[in-house]
C-alpha atoms as a PDB file:
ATOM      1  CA  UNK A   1     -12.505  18.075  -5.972  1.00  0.00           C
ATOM      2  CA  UNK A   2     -11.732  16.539  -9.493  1.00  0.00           C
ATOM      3  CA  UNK A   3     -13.385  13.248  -9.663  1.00  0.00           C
ATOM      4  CA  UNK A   4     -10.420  11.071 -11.176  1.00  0.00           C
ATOM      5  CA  UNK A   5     -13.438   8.436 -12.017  1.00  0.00           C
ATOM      6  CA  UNK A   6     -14.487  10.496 -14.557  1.00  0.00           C
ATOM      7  CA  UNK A   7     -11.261  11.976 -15.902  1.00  0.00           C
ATOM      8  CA  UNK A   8     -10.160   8.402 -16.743  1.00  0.00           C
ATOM      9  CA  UNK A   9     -13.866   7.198 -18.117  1.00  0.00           C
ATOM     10  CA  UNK A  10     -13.831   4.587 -15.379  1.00  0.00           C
ATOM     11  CA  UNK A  11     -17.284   3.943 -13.363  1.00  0.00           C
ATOM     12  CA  UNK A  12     -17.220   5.247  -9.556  1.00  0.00           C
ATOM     13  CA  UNK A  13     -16.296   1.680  -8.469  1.00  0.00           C
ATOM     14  CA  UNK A  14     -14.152   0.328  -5.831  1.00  0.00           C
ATOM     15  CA  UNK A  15     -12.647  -2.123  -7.943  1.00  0.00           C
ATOM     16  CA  UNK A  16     -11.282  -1.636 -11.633  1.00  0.00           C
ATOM     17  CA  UNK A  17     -10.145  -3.480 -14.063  1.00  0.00           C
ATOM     18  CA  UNK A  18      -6.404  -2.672 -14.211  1.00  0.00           C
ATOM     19  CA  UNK A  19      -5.577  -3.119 -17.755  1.00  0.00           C
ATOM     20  CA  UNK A  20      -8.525  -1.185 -19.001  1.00  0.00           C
ATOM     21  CA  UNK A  21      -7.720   1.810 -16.770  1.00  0.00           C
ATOM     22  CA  UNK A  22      -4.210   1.372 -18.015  1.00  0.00           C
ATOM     23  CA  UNK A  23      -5.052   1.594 -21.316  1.00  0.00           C
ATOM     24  CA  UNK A  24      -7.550   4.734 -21.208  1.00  0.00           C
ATOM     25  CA  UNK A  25      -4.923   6.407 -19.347  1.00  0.00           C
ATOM     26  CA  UNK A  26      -2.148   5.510 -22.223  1.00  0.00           C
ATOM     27  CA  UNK A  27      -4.952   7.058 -25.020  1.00  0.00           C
ATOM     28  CA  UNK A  28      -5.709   9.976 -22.870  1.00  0.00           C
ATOM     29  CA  UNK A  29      -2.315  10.756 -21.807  1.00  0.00           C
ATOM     30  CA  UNK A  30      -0.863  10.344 -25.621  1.00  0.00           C
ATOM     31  CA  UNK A  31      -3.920  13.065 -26.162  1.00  0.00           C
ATOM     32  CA  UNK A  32      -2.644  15.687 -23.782  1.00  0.00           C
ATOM     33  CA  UNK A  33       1.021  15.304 -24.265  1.00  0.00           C
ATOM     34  CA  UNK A  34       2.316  18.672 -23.622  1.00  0.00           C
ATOM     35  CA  UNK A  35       4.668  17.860 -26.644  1.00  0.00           C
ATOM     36  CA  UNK A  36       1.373  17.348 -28.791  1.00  0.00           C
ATOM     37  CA  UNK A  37      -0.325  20.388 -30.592  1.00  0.00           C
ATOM     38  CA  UNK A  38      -3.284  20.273 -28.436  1.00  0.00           C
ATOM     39  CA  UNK A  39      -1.552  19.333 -25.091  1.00  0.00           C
ATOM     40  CA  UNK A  40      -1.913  20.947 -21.626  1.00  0.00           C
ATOM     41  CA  UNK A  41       0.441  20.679 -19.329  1.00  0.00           C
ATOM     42  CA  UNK A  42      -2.639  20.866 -16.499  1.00  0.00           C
ATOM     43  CA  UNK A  43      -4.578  18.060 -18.145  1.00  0.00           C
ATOM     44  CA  UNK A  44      -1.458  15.762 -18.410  1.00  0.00           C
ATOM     45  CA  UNK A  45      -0.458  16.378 -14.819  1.00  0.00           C
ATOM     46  CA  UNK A  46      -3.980  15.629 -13.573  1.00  0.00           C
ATOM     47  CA  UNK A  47      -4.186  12.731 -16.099  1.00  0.00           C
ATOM     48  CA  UNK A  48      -1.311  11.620 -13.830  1.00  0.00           C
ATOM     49  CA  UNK A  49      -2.569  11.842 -10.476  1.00  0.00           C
ATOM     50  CA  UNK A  50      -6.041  10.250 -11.762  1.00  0.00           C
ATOM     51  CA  UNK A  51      -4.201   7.353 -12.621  1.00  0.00           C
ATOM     52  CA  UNK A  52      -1.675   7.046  -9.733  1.00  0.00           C
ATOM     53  CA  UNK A  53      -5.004   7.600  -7.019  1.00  0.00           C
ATOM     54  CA  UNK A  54      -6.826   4.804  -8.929  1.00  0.00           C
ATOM     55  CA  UNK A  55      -4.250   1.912  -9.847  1.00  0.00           C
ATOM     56  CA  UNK A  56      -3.668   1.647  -5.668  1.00  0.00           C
ATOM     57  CA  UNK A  57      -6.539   0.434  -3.833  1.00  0.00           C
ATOM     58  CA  UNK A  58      -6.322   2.249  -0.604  1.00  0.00           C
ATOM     59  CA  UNK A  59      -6.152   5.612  -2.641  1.00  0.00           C
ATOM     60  CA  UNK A  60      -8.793   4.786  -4.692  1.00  0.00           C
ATOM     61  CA  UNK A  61     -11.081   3.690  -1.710  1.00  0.00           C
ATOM     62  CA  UNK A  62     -10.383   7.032  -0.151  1.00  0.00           C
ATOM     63  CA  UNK A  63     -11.033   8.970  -3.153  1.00  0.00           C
ATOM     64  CA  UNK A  64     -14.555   7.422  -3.858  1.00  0.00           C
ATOM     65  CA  UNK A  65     -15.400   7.599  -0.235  1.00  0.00           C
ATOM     66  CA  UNK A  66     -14.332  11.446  -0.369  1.00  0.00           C
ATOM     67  CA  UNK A  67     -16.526  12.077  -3.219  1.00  0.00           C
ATOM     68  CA  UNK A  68     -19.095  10.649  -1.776  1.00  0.00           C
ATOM     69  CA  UNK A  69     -18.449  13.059   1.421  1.00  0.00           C
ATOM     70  CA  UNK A  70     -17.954  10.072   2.791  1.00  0.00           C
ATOM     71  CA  UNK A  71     -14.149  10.135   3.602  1.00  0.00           C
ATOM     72  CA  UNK A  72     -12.434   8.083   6.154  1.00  0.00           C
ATOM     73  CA  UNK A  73     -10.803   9.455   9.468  1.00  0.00           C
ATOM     74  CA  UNK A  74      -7.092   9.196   9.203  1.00  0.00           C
ATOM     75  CA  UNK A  75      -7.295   8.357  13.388  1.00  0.00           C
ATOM     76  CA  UNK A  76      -8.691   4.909  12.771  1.00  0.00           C
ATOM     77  CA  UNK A  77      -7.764   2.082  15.056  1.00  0.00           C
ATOM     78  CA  UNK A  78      -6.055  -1.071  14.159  1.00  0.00           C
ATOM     79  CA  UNK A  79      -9.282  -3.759  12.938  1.00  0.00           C
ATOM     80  CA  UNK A  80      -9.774  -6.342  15.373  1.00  0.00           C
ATOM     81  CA  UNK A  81      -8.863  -9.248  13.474  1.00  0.00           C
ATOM     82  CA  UNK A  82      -5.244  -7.297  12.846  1.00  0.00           C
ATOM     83  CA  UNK A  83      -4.533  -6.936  16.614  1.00  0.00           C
ATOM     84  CA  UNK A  84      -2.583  -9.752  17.021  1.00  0.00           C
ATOM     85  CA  UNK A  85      -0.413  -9.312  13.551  1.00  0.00           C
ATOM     86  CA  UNK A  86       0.128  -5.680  14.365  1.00  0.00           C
ATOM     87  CA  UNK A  87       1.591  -6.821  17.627  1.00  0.00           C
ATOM     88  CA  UNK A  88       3.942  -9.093  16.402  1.00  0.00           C
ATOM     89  CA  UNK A  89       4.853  -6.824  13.830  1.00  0.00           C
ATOM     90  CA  UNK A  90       5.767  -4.303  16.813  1.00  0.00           C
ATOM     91  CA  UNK A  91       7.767  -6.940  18.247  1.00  0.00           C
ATOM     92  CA  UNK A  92       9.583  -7.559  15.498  1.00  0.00           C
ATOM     93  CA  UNK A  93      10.335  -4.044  14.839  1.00  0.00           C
ATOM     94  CA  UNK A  94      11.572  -3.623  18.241  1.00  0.00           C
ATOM     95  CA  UNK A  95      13.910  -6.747  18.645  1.00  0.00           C
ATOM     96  CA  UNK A  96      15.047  -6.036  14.638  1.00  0.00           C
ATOM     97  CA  UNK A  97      15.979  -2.964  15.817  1.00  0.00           C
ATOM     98  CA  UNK A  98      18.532  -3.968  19.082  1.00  0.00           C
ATOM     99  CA  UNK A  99      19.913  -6.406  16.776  1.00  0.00           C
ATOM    100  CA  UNK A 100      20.527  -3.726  14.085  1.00  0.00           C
ATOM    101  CA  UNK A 101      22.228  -1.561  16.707  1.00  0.00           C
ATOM    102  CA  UNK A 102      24.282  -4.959  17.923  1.00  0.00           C
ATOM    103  CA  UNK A 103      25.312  -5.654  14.217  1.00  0.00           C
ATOM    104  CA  UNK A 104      26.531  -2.305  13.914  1.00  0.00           C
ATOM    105  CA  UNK A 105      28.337  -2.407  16.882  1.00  0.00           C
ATOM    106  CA  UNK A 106      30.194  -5.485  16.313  1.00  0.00           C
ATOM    107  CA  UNK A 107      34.159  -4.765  15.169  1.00  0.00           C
ATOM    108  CA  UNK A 108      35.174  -7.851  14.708  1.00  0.00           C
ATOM    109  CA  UNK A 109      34.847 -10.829  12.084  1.00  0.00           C
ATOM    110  CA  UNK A 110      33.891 -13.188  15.439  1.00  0.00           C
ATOM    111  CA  UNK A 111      31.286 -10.934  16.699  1.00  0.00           C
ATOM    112  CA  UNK A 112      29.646 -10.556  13.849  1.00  0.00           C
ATOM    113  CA  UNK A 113      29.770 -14.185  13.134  1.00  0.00           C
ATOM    114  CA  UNK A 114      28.338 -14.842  16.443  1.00  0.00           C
ATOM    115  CA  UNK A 115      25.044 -12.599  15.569  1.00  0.00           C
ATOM    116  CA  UNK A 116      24.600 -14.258  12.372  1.00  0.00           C
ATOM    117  CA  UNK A 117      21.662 -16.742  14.019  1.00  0.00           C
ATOM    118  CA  UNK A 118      19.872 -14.115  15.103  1.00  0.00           C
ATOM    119  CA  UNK A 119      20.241 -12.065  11.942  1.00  0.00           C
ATOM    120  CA  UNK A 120      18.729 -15.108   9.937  1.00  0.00           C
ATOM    121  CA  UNK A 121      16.289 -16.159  12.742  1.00  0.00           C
ATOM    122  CA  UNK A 122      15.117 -12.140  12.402  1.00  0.00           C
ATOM    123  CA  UNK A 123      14.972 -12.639   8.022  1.00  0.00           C
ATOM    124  CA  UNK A 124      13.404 -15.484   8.261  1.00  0.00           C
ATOM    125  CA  UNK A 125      10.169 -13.656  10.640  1.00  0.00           C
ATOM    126  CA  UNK A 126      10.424 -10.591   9.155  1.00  0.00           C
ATOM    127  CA  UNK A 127       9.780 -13.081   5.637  1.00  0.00           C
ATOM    128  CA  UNK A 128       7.016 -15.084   7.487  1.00  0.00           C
ATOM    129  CA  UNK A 129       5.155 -11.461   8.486  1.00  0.00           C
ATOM    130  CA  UNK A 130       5.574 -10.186   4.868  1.00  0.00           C
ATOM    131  CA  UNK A 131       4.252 -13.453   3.254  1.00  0.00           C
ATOM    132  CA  UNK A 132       1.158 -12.833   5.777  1.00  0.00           C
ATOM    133  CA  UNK A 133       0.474  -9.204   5.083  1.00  0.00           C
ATOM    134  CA  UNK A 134       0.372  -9.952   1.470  1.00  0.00           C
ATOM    135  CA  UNK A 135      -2.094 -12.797   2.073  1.00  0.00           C
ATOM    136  CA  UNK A 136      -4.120 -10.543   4.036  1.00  0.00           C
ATOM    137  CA  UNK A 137      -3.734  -8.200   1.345  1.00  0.00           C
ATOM    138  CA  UNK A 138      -4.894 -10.640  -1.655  1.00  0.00           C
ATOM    139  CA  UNK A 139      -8.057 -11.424   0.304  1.00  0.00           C
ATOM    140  CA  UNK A 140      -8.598  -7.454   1.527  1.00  0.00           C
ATOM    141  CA  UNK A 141      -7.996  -7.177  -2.889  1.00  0.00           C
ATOM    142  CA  UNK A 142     -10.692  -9.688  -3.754  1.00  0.00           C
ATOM    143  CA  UNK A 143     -13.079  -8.526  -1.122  1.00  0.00           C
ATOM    144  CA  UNK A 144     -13.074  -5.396  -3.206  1.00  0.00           C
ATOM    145  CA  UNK A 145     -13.960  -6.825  -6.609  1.00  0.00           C
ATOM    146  CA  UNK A 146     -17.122  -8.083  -4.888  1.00  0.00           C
ATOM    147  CA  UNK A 147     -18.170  -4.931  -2.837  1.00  0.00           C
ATOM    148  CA  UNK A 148     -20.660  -2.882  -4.205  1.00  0.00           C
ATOM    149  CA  UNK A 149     -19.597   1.031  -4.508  1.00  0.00           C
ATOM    150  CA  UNK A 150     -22.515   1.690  -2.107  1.00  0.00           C
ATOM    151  CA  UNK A 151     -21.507  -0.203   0.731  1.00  0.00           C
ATOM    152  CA  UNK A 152     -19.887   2.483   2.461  1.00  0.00           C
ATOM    153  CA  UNK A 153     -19.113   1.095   5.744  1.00  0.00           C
ATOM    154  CA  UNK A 154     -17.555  -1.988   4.293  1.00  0.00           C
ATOM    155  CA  UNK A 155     -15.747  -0.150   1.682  1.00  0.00           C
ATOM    156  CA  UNK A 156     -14.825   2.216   4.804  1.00  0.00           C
ATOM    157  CA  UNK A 157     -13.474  -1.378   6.173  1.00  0.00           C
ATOM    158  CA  UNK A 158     -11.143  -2.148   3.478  1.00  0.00           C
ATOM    159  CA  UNK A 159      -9.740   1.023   3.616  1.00  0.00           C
ATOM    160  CA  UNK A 160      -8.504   0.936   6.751  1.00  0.00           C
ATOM    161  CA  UNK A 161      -7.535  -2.499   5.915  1.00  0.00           C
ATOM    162  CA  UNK A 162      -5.184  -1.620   2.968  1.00  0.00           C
ATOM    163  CA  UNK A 163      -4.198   1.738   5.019  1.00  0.00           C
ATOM    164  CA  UNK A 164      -2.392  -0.799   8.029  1.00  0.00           C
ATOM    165  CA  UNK A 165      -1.501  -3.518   5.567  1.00  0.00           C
ATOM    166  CA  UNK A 166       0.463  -0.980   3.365  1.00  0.00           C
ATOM    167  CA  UNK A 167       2.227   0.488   5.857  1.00  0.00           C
ATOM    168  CA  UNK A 168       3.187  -3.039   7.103  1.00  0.00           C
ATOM    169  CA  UNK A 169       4.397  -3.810   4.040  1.00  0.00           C
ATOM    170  CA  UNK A 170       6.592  -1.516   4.173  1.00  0.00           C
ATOM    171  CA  UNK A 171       8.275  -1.736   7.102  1.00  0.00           C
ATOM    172  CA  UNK A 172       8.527  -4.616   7.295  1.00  0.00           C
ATOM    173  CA  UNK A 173      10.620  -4.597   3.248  1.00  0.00           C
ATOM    174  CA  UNK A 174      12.813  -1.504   4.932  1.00  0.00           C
ATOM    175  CA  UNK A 175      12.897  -4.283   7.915  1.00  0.00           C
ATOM    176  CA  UNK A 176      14.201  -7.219   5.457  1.00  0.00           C
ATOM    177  CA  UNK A 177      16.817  -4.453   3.141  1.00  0.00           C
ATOM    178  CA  UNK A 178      18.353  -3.395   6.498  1.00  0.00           C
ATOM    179  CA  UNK A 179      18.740  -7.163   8.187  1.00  0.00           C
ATOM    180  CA  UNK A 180      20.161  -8.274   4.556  1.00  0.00           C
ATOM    181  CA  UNK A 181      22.971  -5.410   5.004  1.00  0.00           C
END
């Protein structure tokens, strides 16, 4: 496994600093052009991955676990504390979705106006959920500047953390583009 740590000069770390990783990844990447004389097309496409695994936090998490032989189950169950938001998000999904399938199955200019209530009422919680997965997010974020790279249960944590967060996030934007149509 090619530790992406090392490719971009960055310390095995669960949190870096964005703009310096940004930078070494410009230098490198202007070093291994293919285009240049002394380019590889290998070396720039790895350059690439490095630095798309490392700007995201769940991939990097997973990456420095897996080097460490360390890596996370993908069959990990919802934390605790998320319970409650995952089942509203579920909820939400589910009543989103009859009221998708109502909006599409309204002909007329009246019944569509008479589902436009429930269309906002549905933007304005699918808004409210967003705006609380990306709290959740910002806190799961700065619990990860202050981590140390050998905590591997709690960096095991924040994984699955930033795993069910993304994938709220997510929906829940496909959610908002599809209520906004």
């Amino acid at each position: 496994m090619t530790d992406y740590f090392a490719l971009l000069d960055q310390p095995r770390n669960p949190w870096l600093n964005p703009e310096a990783l940004k930078e070494v990844f410009h230098r490198k990447t202007l070093e291994q052009h293919p285009d240049s004389t002394a380019g590889d097309d290998g070396a720039f496409a790895d350059l690439n991955r490095a630095y798309q695994v490392l700007q995201d936090p769940k991939r990097r998490l997973h990456h420095l676990l897996s080097l460490e032989n360390r890596a996370p189950s993908a069959q990990q169950p919802v934390p605790q504390d998320l319970q409650e938001l995952f089942v509203r998000i579920g909820e939400l999904n589910q009543s989103a979705t009859r009221l998708l399938t109502r909006m599409r199955e309204a002909s007329t200019p009246l019944s569509k106006s008479l589902l436009k209530a429930e269309v906002v009422s549905a933007q304005k919680d699918t808004s409210d959920l967003h705006d609380k997965v990306q709290t959740l997010n910002d806190a799961a974020e700065q619990r990860l500047r202050e981590v140390d790279a050998g905590e591997f249960d709690e960096l095991s944590l924040l994984y699955q953390r930033f795993a069910y967060l993304g994938r709220w996030s997510a929906q829940l934007n496909e959610l908002g583009f599809q209520l906004a149509g």
